[in-house]
C-alpha atoms as a PDB file:
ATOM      1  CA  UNK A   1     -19.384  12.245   6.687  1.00  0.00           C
ATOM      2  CA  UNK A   2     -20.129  14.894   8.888  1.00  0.00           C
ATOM      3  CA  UNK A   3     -22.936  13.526  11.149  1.00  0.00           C
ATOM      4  CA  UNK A   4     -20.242  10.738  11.237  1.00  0.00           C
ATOM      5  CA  UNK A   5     -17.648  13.195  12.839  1.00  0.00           C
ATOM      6  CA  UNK A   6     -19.912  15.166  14.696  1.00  0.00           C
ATOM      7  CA  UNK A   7     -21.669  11.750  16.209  1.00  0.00           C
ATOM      8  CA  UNK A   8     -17.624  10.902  17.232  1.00  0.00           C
ATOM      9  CA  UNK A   9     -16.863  14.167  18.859  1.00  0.00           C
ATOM     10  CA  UNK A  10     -20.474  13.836  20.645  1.00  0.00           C
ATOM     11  CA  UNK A  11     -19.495  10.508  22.491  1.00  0.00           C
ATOM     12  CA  UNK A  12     -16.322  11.644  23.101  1.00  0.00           C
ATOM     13  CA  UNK A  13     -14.282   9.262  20.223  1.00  0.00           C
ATOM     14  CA  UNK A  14     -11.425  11.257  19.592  1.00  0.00           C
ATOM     15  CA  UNK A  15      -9.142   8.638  18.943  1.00  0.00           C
ATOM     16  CA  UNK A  16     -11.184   7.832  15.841  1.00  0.00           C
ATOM     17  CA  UNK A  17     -10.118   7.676  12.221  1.00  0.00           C
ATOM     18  CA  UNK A  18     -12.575   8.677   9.476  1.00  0.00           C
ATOM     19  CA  UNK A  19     -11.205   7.970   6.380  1.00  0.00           C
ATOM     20  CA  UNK A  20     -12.080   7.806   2.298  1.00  0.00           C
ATOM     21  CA  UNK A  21     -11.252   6.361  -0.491  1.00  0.00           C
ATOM     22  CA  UNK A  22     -11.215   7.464  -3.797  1.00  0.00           C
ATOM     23  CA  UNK A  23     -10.188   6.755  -7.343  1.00  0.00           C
ATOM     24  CA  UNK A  24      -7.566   9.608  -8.489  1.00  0.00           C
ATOM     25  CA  UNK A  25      -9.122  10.748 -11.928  1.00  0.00           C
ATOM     26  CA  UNK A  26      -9.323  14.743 -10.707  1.00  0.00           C
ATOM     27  CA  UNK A  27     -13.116  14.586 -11.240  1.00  0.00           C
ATOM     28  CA  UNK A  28     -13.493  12.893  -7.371  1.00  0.00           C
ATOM     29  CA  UNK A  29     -10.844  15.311  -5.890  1.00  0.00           C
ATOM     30  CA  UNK A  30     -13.114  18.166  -7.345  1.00  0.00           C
ATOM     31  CA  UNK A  31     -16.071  16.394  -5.671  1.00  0.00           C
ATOM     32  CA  UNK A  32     -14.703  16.031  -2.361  1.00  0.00           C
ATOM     33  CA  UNK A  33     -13.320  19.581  -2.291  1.00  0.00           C
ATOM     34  CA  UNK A  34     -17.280  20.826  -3.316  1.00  0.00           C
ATOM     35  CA  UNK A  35     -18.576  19.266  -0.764  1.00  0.00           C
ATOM     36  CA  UNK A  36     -16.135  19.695   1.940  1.00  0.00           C
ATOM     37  CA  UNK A  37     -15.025  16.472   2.389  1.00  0.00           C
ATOM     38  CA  UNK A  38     -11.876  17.198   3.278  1.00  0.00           C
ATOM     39  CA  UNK A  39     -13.381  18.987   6.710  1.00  0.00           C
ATOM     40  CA  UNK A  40     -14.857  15.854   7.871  1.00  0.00           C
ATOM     41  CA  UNK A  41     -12.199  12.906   7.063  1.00  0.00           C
ATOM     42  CA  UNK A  42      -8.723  12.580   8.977  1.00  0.00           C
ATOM     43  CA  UNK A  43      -7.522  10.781   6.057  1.00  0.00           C
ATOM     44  CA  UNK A  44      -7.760  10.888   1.975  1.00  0.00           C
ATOM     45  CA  UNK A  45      -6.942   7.287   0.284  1.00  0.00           C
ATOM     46  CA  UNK A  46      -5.462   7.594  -3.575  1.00  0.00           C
ATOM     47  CA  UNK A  47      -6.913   4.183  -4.698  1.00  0.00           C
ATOM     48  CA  UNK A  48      -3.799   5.033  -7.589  1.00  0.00           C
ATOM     49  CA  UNK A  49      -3.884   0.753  -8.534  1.00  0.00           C
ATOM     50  CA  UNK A  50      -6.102  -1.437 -10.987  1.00  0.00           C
ATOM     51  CA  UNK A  51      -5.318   0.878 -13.839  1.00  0.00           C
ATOM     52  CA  UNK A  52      -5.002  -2.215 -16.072  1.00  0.00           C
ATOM     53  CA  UNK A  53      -2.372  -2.570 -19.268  1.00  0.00           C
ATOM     54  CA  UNK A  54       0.981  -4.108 -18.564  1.00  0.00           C
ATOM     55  CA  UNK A  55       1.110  -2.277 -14.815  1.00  0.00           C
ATOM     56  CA  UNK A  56      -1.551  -1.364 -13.375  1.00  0.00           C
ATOM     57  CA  UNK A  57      -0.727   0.416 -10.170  1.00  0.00           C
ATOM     58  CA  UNK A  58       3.022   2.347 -12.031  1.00  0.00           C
ATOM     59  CA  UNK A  59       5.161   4.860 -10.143  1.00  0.00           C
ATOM     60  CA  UNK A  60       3.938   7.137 -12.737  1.00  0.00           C
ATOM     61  CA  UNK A  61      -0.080   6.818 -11.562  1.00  0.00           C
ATOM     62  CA  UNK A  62       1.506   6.882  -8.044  1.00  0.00           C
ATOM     63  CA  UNK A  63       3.362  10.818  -8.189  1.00  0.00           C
ATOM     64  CA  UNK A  64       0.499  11.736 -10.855  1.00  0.00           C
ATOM     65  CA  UNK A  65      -2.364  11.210  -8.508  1.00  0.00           C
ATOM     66  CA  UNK A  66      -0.329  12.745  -5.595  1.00  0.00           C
ATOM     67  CA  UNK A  67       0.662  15.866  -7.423  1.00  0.00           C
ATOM     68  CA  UNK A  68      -3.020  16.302  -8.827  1.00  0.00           C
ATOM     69  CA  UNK A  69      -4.330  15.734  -5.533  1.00  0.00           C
ATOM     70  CA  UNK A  70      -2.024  17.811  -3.849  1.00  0.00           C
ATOM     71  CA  UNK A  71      -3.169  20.400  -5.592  1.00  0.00           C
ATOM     72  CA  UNK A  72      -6.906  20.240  -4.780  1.00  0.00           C
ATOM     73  CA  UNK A  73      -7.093  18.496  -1.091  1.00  0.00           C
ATOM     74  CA  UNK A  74      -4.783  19.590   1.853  1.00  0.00           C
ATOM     75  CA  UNK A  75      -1.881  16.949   1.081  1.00  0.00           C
ATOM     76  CA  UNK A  76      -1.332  16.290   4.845  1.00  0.00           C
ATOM     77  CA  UNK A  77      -4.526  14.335   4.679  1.00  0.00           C
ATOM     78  CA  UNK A  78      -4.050  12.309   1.343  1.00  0.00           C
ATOM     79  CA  UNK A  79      -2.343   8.820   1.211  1.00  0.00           C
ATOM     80  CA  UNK A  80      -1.218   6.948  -2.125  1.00  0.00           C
ATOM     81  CA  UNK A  81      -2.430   3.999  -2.763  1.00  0.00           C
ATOM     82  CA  UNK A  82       0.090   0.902  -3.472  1.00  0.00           C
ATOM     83  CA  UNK A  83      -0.997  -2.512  -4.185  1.00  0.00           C
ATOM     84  CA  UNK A  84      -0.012  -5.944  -2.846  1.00  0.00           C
ATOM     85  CA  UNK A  85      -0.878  -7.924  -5.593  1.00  0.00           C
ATOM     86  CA  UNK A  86      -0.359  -8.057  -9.475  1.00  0.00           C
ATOM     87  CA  UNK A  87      -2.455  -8.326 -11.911  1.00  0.00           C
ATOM     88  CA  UNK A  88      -2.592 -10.095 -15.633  1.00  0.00           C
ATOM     89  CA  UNK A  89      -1.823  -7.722 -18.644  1.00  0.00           C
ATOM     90  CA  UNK A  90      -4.483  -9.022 -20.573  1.00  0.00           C
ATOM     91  CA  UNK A  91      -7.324 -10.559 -18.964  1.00  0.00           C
ATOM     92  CA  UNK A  92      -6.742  -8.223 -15.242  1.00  0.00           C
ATOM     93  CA  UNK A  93      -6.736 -11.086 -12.934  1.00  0.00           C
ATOM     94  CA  UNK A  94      -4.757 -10.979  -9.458  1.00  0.00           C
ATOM     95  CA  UNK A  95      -2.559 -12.853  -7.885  1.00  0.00           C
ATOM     96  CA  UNK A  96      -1.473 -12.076  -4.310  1.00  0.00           C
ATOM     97  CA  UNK A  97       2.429 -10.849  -4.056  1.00  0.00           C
ATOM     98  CA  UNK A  98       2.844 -13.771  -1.574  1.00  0.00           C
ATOM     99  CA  UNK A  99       2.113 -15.799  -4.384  1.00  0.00           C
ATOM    100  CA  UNK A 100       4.068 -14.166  -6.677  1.00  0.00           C
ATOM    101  CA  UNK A 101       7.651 -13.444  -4.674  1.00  0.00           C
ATOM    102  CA  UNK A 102       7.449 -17.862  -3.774  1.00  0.00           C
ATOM    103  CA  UNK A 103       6.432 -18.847  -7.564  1.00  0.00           C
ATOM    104  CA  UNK A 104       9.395 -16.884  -8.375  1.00  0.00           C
ATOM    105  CA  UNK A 105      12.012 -16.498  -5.891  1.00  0.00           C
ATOM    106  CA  UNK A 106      14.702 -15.453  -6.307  1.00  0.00           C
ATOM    107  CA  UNK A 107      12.931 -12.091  -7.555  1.00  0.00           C
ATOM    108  CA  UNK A 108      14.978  -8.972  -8.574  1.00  0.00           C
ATOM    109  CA  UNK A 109      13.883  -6.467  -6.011  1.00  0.00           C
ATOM    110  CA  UNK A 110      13.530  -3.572  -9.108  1.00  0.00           C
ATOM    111  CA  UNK A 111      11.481  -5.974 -11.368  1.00  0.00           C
ATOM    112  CA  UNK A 112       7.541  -4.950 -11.387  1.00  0.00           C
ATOM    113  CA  UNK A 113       6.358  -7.662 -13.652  1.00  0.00           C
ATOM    114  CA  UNK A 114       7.070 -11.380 -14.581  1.00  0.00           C
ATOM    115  CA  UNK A 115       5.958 -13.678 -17.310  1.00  0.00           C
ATOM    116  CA  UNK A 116       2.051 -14.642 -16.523  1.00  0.00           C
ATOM    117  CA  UNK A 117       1.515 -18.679 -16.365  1.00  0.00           C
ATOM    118  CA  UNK A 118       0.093 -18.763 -19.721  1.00  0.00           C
ATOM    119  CA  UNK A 119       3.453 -17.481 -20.931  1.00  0.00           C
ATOM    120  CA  UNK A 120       1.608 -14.658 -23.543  1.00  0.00           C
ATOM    121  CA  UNK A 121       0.849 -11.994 -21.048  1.00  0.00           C
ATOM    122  CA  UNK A 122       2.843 -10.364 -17.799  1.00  0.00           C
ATOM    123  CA  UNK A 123       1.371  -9.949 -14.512  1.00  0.00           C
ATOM    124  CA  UNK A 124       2.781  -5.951 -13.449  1.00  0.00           C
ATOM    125  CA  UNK A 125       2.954  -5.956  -9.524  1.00  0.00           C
ATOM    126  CA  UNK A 126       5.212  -3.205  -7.051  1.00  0.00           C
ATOM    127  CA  UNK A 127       8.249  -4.863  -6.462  1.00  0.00           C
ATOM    128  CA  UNK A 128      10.479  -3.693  -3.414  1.00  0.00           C
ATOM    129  CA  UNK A 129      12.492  -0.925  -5.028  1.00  0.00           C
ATOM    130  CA  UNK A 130       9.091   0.342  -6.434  1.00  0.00           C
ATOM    131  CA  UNK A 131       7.288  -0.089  -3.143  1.00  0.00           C
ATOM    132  CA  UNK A 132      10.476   2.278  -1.303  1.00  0.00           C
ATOM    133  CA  UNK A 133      10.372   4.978  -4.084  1.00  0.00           C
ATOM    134  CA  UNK A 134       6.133   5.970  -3.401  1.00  0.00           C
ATOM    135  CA  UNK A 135       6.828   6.056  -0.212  1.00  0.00           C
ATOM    136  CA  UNK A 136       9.690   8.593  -0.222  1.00  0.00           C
ATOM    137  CA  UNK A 137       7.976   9.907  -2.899  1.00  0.00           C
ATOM    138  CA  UNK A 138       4.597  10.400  -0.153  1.00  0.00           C
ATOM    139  CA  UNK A 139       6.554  11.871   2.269  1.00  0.00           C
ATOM    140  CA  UNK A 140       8.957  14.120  -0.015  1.00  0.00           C
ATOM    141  CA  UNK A 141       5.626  15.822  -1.012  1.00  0.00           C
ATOM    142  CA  UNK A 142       3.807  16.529   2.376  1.00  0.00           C
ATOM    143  CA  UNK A 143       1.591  13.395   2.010  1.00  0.00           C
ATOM    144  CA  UNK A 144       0.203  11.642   5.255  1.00  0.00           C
ATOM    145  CA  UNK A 145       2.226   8.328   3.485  1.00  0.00           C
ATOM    146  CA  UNK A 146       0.802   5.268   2.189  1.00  0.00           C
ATOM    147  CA  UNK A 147      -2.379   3.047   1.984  1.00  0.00           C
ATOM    148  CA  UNK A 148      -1.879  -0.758   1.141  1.00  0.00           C
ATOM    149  CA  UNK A 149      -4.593  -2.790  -0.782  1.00  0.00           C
ATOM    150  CA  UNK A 150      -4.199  -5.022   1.252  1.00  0.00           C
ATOM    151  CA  UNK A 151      -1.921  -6.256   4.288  1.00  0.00           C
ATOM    152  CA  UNK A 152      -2.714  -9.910   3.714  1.00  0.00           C
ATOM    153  CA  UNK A 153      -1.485 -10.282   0.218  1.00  0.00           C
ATOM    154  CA  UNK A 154       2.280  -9.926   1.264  1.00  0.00           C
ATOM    155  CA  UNK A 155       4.213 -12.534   2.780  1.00  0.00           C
ATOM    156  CA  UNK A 156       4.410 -13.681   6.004  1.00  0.00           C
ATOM    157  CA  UNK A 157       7.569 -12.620   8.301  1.00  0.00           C
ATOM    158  CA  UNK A 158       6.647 -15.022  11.084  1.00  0.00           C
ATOM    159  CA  UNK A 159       3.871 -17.509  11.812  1.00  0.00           C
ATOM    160  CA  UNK A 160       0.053 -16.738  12.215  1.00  0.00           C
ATOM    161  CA  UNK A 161      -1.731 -18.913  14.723  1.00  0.00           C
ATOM    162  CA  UNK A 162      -5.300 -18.482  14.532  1.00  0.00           C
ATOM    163  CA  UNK A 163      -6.880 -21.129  17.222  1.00  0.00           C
ATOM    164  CA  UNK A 164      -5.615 -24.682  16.058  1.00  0.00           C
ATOM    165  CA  UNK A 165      -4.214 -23.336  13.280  1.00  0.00           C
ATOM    166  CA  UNK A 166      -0.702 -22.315  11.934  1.00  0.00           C
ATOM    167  CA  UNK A 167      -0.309 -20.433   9.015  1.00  0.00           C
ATOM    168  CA  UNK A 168       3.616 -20.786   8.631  1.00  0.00           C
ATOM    169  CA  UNK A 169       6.054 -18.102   7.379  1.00  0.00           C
ATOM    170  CA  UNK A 170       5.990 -17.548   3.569  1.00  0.00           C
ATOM    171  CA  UNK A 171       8.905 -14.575   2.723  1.00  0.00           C
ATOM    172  CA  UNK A 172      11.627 -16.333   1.726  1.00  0.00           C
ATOM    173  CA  UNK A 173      14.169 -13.644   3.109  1.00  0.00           C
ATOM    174  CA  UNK A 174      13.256 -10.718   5.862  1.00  0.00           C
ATOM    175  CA  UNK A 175      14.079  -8.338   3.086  1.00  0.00           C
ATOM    176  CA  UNK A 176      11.195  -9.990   0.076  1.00  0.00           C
ATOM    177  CA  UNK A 177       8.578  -8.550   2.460  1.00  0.00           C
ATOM    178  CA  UNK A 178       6.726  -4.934   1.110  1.00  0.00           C
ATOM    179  CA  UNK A 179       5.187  -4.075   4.542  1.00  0.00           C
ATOM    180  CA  UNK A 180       8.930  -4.159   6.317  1.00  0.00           C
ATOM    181  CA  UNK A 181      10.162  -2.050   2.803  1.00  0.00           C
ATOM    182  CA  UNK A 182       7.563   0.147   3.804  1.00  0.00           C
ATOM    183  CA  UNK A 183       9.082   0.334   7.333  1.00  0.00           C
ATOM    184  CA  UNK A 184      11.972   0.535   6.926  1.00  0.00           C
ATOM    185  CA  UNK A 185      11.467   3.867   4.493  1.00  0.00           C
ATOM    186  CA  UNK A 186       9.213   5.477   6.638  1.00  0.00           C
ATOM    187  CA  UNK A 187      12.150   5.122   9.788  1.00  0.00           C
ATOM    188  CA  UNK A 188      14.866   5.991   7.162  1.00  0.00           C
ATOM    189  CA  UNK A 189      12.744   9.333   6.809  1.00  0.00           C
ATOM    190  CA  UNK A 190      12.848   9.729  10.163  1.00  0.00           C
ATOM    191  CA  UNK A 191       9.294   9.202  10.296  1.00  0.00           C
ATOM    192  CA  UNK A 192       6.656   7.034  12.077  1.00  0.00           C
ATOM    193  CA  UNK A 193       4.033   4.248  10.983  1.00  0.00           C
ATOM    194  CA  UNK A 194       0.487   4.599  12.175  1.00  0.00           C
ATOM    195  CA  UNK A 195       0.012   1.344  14.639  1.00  0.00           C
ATOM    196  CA  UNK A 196      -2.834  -0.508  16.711  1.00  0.00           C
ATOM    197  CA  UNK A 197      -2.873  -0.697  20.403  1.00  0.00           C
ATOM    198  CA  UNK A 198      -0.980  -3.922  21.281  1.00  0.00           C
ATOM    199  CA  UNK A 199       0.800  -4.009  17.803  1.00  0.00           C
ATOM    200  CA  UNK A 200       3.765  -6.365  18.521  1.00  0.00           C
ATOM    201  CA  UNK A 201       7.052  -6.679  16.039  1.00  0.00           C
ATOM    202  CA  UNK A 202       7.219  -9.900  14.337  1.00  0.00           C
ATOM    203  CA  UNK A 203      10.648 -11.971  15.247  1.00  0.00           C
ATOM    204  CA  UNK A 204      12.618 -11.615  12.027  1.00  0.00           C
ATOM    205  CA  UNK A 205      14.980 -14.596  10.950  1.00  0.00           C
ATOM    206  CA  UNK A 206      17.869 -11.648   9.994  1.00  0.00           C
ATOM    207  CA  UNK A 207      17.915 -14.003   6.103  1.00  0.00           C
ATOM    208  CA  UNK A 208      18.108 -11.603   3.358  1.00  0.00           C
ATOM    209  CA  UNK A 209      18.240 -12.141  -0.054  1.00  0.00           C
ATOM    210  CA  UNK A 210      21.904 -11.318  -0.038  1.00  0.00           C
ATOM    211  CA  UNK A 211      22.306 -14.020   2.183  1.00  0.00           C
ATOM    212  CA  UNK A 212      20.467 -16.966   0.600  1.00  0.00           C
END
């Protein structure tokens, strides 16, 4: 890690990000803090998900692994990890929360789990309301905000086209998507989102699930 930052600041690549991911168990934070770590790497990733049981990525896992971290690593550089995808209570499969917020539209924004297929088991996901609290909670506590696992898995606000193809819109309001509750919390906090060059805003329908 730092051959990898001094090889940046040698060329001159000071827009570059280093960043690592970790699972939050305080034996890795320990780790990274021996070894300096922390000196290296712009950013810290909480991988605070795939805990398994009924939920595997809670709200609980999500302020535990940010207050243990916190008090280890500098907190400015750690993110908390949130999922966008649930997975089965018993056997730990996933299923994208696209997949999950169509199958069962209209979804109660504060629900985090819903009867598996096989009807004997739950699949625990981070519904909306969820999805809002960790990331007041990041950015109540110093933390740089949030890291999703991953971007793909929610729905779509507008249409893809990749060459000849079309990959249509899938939220079924403006207001069922996670990355645009992430959004909208980090701009209620008064604070920014991290963004590509040549990031464009989708064109939202102005549906919500109020309105359907």
């Amino acid at each position: 890690v730092r051959d990898t930052r001094t090889m940046f600041r040698g060329r001159g690549w000071t827009s570059k990000v280093i960043t690592l991911a970790y699972y939050p168990d305080g034996r890795q934070e320990q780790l990274f803090k021996q070894y300096n770590l922390d000196e290296h790497a712009d950013l810290l990733h909480m991988m605070s998900y795939d805990a398994g049981g009924e939920q595997h990525s809670s709200l609980e896992l999500g302020q535990k692994s940010a207050d243990q971290g916190s008090k280890i690593l500098p907190a400015h550089q750690l993110t908390m990890g949130v999922p966008f995808y649930g997975r089965h209570s018993r056997t730990g499969d996933w299923t994208t929360y696209e997949d999950l917020v169509q199958k069962h539209w209209p979804l109660d924004f504060s629900m985090d789990s819903v009867k598996a297929p096989d009807g004997q088991a739950t699949v625990g996901f981070n519904g909306v309301k969820t999805m809002r609290t960790k990331v007041e909670y990041s950015l109540k506590h110093g933390l740089a905000g949030v890291m999703i696992w991953e971007v793909g898995q929610d729905c779509r606000l507008a249409p893809v086209v990749h060459g000849a193809t079309t990959h249509v819109r899938t939220c079924p309001a403006d207001d069922a998507s996670l990355l645009l509750a992430i959004t909208d919390s980090i701009a209620a906090a008064g604070r920014t989102r991290m963004r590509t060059a040549g990031w464009v805003a989708p064109a939202l329908t102005g549906e919500s699930k109020s309105e359907l």
